[in-house]
C-alpha atoms as a PDB file:
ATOM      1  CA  UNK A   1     104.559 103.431  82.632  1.00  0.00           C
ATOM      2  CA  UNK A   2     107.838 103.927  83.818  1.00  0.00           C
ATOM      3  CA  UNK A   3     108.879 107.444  84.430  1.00  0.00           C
ATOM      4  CA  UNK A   4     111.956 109.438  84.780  1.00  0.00           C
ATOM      5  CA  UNK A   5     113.131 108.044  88.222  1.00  0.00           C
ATOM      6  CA  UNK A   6     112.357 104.703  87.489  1.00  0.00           C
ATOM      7  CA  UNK A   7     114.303 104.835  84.360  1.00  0.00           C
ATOM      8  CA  UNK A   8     117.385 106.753  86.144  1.00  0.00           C
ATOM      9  CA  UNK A   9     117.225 104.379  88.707  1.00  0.00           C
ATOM     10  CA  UNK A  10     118.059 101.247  85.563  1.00  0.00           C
ATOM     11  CA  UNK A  11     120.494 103.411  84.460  1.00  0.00           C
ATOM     12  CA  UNK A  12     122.474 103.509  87.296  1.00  0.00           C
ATOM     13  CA  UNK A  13     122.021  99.451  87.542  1.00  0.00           C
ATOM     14  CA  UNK A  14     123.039  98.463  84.904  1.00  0.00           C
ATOM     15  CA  UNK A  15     125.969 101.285  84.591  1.00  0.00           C
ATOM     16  CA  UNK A  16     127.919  98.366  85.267  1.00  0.00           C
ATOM     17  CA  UNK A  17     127.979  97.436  81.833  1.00  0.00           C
ATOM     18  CA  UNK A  18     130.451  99.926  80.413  1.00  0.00           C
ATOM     19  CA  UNK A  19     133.136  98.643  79.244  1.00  0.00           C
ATOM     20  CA  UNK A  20     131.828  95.751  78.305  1.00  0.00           C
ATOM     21  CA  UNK A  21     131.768  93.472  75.007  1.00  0.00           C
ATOM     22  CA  UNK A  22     128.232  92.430  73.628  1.00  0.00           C
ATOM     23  CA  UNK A  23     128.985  88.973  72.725  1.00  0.00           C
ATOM     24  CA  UNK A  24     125.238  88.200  71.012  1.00  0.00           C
ATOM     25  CA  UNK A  25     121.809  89.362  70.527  1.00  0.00           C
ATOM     26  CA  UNK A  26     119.134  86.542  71.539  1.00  0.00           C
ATOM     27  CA  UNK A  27     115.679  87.939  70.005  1.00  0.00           C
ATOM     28  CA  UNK A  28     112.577  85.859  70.593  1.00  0.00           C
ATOM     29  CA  UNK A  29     109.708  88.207  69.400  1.00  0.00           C
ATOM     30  CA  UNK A  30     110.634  91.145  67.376  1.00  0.00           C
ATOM     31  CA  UNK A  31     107.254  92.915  67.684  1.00  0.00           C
ATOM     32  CA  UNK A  32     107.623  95.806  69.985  1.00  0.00           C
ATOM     33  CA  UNK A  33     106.216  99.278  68.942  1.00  0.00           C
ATOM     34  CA  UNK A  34     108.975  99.394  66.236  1.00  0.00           C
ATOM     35  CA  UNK A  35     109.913  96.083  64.681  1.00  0.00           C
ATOM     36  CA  UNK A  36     113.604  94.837  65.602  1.00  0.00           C
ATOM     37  CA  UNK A  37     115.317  96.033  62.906  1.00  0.00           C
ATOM     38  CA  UNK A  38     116.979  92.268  61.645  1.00  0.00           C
ATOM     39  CA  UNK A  39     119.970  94.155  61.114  1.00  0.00           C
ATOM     40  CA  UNK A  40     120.460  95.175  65.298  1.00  0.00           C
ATOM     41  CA  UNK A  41     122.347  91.942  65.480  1.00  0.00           C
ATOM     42  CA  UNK A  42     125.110  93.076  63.119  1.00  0.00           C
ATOM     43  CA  UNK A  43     125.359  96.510  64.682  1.00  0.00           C
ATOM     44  CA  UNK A  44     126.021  95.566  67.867  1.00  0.00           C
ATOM     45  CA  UNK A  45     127.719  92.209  67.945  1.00  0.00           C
ATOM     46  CA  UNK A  46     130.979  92.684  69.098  1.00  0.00           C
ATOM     47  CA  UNK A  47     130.606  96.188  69.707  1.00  0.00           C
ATOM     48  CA  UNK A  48     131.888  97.734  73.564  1.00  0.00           C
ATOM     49  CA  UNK A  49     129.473  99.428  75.657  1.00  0.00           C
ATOM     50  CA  UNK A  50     131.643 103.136  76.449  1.00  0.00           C
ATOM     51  CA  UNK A  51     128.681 104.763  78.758  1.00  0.00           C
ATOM     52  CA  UNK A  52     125.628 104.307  79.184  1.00  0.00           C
ATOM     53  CA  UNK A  53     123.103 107.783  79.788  1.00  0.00           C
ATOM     54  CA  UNK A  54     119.699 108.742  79.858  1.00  0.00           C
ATOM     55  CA  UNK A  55     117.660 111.150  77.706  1.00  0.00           C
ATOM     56  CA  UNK A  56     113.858 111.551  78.694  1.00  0.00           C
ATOM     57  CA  UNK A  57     112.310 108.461  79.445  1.00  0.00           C
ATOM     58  CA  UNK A  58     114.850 106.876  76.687  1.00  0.00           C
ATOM     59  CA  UNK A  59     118.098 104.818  77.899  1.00  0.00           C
ATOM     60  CA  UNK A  60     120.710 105.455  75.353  1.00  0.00           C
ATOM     61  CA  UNK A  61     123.807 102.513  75.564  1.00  0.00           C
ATOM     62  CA  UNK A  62     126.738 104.275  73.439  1.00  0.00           C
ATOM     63  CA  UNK A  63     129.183 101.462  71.616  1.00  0.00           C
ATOM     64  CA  UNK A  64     132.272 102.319  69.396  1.00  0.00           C
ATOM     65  CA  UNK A  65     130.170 102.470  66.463  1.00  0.00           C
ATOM     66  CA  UNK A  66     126.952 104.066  67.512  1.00  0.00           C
ATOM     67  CA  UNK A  67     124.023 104.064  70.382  1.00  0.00           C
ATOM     68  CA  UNK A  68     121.448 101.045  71.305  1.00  0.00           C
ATOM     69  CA  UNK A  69     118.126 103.362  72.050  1.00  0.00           C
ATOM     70  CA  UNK A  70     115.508 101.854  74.379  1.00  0.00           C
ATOM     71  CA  UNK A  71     112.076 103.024  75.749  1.00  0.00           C
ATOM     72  CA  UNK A  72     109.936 100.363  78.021  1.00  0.00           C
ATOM     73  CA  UNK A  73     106.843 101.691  76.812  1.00  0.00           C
ATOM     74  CA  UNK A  74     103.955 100.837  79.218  1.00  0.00           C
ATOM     75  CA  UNK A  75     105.132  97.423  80.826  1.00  0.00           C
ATOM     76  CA  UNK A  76     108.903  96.421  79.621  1.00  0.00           C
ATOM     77  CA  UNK A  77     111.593  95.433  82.454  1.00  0.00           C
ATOM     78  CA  UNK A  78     115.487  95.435  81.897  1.00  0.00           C
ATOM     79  CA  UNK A  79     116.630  92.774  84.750  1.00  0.00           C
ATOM     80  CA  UNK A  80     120.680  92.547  84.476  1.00  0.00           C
ATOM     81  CA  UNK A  81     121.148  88.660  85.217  1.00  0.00           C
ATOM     82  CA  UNK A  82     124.676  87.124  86.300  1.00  0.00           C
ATOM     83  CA  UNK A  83     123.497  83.664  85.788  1.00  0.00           C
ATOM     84  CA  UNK A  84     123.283  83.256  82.527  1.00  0.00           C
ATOM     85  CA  UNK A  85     121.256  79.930  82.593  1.00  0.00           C
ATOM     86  CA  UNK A  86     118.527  81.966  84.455  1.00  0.00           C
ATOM     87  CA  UNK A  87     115.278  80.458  82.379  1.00  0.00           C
ATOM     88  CA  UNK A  88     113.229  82.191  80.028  1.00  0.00           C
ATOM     89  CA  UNK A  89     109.863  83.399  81.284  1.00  0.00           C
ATOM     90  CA  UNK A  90     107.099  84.898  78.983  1.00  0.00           C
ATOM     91  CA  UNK A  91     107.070  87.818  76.998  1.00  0.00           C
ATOM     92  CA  UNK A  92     111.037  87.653  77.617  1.00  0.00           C
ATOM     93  CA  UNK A  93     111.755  89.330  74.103  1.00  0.00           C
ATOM     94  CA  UNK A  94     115.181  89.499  73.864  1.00  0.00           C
ATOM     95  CA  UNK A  95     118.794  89.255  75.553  1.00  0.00           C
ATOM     96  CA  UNK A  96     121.625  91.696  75.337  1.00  0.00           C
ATOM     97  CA  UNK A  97     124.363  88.660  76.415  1.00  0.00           C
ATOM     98  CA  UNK A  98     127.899  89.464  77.254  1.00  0.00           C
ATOM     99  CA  UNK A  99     130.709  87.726  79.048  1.00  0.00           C
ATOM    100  CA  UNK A 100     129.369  86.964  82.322  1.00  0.00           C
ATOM    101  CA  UNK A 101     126.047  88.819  82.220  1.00  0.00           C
ATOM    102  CA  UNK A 102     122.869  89.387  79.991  1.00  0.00           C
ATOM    103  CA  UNK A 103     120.471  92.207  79.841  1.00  0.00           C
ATOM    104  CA  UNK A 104     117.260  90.590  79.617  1.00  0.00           C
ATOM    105  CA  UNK A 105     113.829  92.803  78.276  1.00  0.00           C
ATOM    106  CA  UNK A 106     110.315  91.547  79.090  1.00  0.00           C
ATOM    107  CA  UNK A 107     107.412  93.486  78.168  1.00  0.00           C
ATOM    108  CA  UNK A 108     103.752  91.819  78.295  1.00  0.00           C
ATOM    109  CA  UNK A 109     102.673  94.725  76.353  1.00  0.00           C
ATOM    110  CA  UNK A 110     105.090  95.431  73.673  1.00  0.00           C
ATOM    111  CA  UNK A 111     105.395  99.411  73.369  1.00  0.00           C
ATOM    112  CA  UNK A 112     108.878  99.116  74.168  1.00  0.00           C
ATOM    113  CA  UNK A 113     111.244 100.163  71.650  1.00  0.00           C
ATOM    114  CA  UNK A 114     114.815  98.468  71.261  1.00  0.00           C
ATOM    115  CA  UNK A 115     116.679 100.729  67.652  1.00  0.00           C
ATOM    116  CA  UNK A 116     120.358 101.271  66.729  1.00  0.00           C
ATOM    117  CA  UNK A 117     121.350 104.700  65.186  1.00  0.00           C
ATOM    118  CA  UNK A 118     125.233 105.832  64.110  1.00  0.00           C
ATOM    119  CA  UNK A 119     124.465 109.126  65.228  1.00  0.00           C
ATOM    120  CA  UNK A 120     121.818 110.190  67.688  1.00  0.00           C
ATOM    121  CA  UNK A 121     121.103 113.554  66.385  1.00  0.00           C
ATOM    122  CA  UNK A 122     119.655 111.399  63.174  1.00  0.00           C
ATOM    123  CA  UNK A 123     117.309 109.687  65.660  1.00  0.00           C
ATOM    124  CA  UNK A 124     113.482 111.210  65.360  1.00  0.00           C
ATOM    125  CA  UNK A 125     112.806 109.717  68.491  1.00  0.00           C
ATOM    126  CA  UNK A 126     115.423 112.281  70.343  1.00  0.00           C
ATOM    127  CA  UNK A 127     114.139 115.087  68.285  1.00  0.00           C
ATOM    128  CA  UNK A 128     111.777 118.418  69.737  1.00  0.00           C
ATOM    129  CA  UNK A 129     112.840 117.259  73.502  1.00  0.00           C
ATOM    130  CA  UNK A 130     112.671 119.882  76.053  1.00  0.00           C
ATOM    131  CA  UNK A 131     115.108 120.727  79.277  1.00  0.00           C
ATOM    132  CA  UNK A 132     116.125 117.761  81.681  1.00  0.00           C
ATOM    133  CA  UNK A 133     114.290 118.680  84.824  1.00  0.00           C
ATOM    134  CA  UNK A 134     117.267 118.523  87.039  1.00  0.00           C
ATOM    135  CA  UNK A 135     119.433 120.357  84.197  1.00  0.00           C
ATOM    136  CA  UNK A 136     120.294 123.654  84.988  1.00  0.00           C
ATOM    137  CA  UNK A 137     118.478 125.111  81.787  1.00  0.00           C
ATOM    138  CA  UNK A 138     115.089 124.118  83.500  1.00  0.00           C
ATOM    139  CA  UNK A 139     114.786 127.749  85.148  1.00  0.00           C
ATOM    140  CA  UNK A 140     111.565 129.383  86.597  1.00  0.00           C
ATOM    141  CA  UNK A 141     112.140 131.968  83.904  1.00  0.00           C
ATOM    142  CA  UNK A 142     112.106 129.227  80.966  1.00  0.00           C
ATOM    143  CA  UNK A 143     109.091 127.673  82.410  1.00  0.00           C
ATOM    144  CA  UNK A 144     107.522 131.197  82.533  1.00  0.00           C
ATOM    145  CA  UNK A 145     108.359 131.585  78.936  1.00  0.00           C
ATOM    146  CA  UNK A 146     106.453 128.288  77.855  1.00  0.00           C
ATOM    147  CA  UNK A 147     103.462 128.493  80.067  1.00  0.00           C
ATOM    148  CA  UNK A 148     102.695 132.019  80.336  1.00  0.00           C
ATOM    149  CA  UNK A 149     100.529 132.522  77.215  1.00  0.00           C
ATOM    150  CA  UNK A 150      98.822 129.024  77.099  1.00  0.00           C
ATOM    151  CA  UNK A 151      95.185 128.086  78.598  1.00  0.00           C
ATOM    152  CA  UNK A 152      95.994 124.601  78.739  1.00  0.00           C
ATOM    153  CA  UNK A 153      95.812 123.133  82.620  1.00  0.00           C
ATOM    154  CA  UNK A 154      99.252 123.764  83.769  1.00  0.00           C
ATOM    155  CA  UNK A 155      99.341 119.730  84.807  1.00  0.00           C
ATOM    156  CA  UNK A 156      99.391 119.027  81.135  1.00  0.00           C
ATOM    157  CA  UNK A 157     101.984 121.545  79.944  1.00  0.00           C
ATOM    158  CA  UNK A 158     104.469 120.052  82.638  1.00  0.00           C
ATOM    159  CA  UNK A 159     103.849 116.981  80.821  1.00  0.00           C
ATOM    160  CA  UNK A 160     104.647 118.170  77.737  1.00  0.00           C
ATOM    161  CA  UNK A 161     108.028 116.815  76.568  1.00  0.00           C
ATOM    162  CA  UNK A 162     108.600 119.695  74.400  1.00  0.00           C
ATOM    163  CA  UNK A 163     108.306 121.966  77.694  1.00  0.00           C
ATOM    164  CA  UNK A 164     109.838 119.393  80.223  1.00  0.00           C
ATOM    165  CA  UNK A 165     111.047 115.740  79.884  1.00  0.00           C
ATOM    166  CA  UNK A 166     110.269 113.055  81.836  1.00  0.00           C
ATOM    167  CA  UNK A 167     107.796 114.605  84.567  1.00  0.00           C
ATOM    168  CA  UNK A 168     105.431 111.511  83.729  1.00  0.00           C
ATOM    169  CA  UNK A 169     101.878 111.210  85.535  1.00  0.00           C
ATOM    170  CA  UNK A 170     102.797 110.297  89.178  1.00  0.00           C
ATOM    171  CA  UNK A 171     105.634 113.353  89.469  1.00  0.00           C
ATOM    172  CA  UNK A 172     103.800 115.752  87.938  1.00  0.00           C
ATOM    173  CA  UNK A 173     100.599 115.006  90.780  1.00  0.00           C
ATOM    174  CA  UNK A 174     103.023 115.131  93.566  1.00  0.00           C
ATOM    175  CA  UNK A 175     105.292 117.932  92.109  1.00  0.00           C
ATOM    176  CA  UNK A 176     102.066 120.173  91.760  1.00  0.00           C
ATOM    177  CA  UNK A 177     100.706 119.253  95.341  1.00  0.00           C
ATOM    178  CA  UNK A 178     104.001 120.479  96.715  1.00  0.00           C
ATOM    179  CA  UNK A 179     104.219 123.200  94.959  1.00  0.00           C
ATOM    180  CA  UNK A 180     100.058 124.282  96.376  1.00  0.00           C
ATOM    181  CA  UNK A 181      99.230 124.780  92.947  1.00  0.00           C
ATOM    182  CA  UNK A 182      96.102 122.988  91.565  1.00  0.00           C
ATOM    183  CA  UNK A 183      96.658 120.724  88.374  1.00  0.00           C
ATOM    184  CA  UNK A 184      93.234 122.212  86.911  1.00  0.00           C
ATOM    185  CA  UNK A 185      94.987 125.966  86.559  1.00  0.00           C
ATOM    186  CA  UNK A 186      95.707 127.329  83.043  1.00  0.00           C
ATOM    187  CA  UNK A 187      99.386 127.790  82.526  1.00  0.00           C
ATOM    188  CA  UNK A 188      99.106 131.661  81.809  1.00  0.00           C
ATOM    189  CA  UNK A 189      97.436 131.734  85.614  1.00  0.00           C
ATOM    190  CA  UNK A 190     100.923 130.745  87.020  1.00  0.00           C
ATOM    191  CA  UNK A 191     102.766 133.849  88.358  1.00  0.00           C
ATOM    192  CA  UNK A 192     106.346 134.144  88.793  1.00  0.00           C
ATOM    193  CA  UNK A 193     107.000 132.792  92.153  1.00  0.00           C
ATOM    194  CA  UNK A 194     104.608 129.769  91.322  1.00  0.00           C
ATOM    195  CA  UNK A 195     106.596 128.845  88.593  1.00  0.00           C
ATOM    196  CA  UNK A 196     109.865 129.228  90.863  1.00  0.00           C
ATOM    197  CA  UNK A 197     108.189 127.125  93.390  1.00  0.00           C
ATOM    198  CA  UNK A 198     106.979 124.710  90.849  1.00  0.00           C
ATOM    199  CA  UNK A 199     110.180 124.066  89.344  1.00  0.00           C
ATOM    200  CA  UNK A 200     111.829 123.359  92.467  1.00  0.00           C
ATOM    201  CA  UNK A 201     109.115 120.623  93.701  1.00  0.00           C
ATOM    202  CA  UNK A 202     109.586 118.994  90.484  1.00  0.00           C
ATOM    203  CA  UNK A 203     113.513 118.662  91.226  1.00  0.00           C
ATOM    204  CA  UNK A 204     112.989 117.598  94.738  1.00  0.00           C
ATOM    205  CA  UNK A 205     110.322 114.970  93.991  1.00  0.00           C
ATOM    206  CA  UNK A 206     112.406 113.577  91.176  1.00  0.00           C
ATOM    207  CA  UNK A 207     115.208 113.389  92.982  1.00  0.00           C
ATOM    208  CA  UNK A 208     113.778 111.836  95.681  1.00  0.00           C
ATOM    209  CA  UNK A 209     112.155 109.513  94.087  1.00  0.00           C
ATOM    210  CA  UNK A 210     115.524 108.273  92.038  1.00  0.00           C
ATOM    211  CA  UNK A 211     116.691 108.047  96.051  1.00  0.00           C
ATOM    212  CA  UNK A 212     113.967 105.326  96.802  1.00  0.00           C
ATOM    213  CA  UNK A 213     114.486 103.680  93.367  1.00  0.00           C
ATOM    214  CA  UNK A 214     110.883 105.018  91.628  1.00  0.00           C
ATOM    215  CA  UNK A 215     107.597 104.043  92.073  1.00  0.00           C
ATOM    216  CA  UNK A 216     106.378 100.371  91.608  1.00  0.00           C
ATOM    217  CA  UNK A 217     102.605 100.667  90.998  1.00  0.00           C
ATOM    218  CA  UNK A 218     102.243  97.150  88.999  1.00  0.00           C
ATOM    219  CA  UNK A 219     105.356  96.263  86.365  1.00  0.00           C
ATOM    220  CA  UNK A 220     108.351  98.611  87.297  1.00  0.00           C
ATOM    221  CA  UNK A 221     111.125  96.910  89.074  1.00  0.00           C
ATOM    222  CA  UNK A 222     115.041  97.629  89.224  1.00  0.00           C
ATOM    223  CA  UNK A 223     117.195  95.993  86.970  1.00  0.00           C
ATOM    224  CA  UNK A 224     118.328  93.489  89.627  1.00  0.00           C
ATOM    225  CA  UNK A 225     114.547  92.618  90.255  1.00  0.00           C
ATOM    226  CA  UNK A 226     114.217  94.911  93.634  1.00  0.00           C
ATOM    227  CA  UNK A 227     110.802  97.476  93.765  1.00  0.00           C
ATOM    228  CA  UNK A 228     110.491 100.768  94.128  1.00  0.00           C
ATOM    229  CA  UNK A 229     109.814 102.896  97.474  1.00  0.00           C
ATOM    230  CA  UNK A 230     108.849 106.062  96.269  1.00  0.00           C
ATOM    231  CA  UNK A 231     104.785 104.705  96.229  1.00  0.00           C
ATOM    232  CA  UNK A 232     105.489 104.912 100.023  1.00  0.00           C
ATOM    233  CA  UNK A 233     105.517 108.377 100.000  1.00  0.00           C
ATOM    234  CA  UNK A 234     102.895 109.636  97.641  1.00  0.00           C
ATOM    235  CA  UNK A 235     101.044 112.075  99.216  1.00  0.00           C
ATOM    236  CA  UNK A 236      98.214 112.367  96.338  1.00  0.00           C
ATOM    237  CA  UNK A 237      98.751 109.900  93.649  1.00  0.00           C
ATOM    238  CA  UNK A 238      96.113 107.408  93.613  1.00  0.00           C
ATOM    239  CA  UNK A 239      94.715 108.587  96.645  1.00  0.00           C
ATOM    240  CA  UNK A 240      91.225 109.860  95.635  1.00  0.00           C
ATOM    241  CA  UNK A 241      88.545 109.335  98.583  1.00  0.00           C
ATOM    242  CA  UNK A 242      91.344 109.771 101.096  1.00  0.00           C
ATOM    243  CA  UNK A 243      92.042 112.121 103.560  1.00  0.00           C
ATOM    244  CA  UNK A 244      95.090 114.705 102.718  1.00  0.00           C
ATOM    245  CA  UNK A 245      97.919 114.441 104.508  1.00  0.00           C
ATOM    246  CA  UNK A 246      98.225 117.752 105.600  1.00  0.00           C
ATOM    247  CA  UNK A 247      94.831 119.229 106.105  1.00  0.00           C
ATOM    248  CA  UNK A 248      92.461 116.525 106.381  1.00  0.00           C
ATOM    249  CA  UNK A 249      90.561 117.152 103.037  1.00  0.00           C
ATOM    250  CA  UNK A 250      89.220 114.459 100.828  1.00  0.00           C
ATOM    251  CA  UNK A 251      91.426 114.183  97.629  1.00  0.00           C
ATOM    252  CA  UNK A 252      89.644 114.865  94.413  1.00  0.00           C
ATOM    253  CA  UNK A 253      90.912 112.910  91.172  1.00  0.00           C
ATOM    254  CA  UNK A 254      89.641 114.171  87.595  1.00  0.00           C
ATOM    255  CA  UNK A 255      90.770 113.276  84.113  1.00  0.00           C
ATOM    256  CA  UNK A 256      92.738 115.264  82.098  1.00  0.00           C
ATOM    257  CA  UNK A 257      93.632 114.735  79.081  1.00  0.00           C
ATOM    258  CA  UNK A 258      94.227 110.616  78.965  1.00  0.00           C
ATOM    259  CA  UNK A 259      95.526 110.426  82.833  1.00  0.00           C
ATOM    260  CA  UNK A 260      93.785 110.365  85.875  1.00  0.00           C
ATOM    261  CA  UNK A 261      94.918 113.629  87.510  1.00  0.00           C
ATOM    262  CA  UNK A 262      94.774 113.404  92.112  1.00  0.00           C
ATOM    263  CA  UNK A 263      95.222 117.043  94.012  1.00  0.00           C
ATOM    264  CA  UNK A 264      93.980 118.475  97.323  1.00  0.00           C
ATOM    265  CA  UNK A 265      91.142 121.494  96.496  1.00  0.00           C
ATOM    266  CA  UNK A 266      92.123 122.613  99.735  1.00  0.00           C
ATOM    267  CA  UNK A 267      95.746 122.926  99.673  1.00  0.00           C
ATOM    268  CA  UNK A 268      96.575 123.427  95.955  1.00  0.00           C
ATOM    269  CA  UNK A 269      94.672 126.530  94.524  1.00  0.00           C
END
């Protein structure tokens, strides 16, 4: 699934767009997570893109008359073509088309999510989010706050996107093994400086990953159809049975929750 760097990373491609007219709405299968509302056509047809952000793992394109809300689910792609007469491949479910461009979503699996609201704060989809990670309200004292009573492994409640947004699966193994802490730890075992030096590794991976574009593990790509680098670096993700990178240790991987979870038992305690 594509995570927050990944999903920053599209943002920033297809930033390009602001500014822009949407000339037409080309939908080919309308059954995503949510069913195309048959109405998106009319809401956003002549409509100007005026920025384009994102919240969570959600891009949210703001036009003169409201905000196009998107989530790629497990598999979807946004790939920004300039030639419009680019052919249609597979599970190519619709086109955003404009002047010279179209924003093209494919998604094999169909959890993505493509809605229109007037007024994001009416969106249920945007509602009960925690902090940005790289916000400035995502303190060690915050985290402290949320964590510090709960027995839940401390992996999990940095997944939580009513703690944290956007640290998906492959961040939150990496954040954690920078940080020395072990994913298996309750949350109310995390002291103080932990949490300081857990919020910090989950800035610094994040934004080092948006620096090498994400991670491309199977579907992710940019939106001009370049991969990810950020898989280069992984020091524990998907690495069970391998040595550790700094000490040597065979990395264990055990399931929390629904996800695969990869530490060090020597390094993170």
């Amino acid at each position: 699934m594509p995570e927050l760097p990944e999903i920053e990373t599209i943002k920033r491609g297809i930033n390009c767009l602001v500014g822009n007219k949407i000339n037409n709405l080309i939908v080919r299968n309308d059954s995503l997570r949510y069913k195309i509302s048959p109405t998106l056509k009319n809401d956003i047809i002549d409509k100007i893109i005026i920025s384009i952000e994102r919240r969570a793992k959600y891009l949210l394109l703001e036009l003169t008359n409201g905000f196009i809300i998107i989530h790629l689910g497990m598999s979807g792609r946004l790939t920004l073509l300039n030639d419009k007469t680019t052919p249609v491949k597979k599970h190519d479910h619709f086109d955003i088309v404009f002047n010279n461009q179209i924003l093209r979503y494919n998604d094999p699996r169909r959890f993505g999510v493509v809605i229109y609201t007037d007024i994001l704060s009416n969106s249920p989809l945007l509602k009960n989010l925690g902090p940005e990670p790289l916000e400035k309200n995502f303190t060690p004292t915050y985290l402290m706050a949320k964590i510090q009573n709960k027995k839940s492994a401390i992996k999990k409640l940095i997944m939580d996107n009513q703690i944290v947004v956007g640290v998906g699966n492959i961040y939150a193994c990496e954040s954690l093994f920078h940080a020395k802490i072990s994913p298996l730890r309750g949350g109310n075992s995390i002291t103080a400086n932990e949490a300081k030096l857990l919020v910090q590794s989950i800035r610094n991976i994040l934004k080092n990953a948006i620096e090498l574009g994400g991670s491309t593990l199977r579907d992710y790509q940019t939106a001009d159809g370049s991969l990810g680098y950020f898989q280069n670096v992984h020091k524990v993700y998907a690495k069970s049975g391998k040595a550790c990178d700094e000490c040597g240790t065979i990395i264990l991987e055990k399931r929390l929750g629904q996800r695969n979870s990869f530490y060090c038992p020597n390094c993170q305690l």
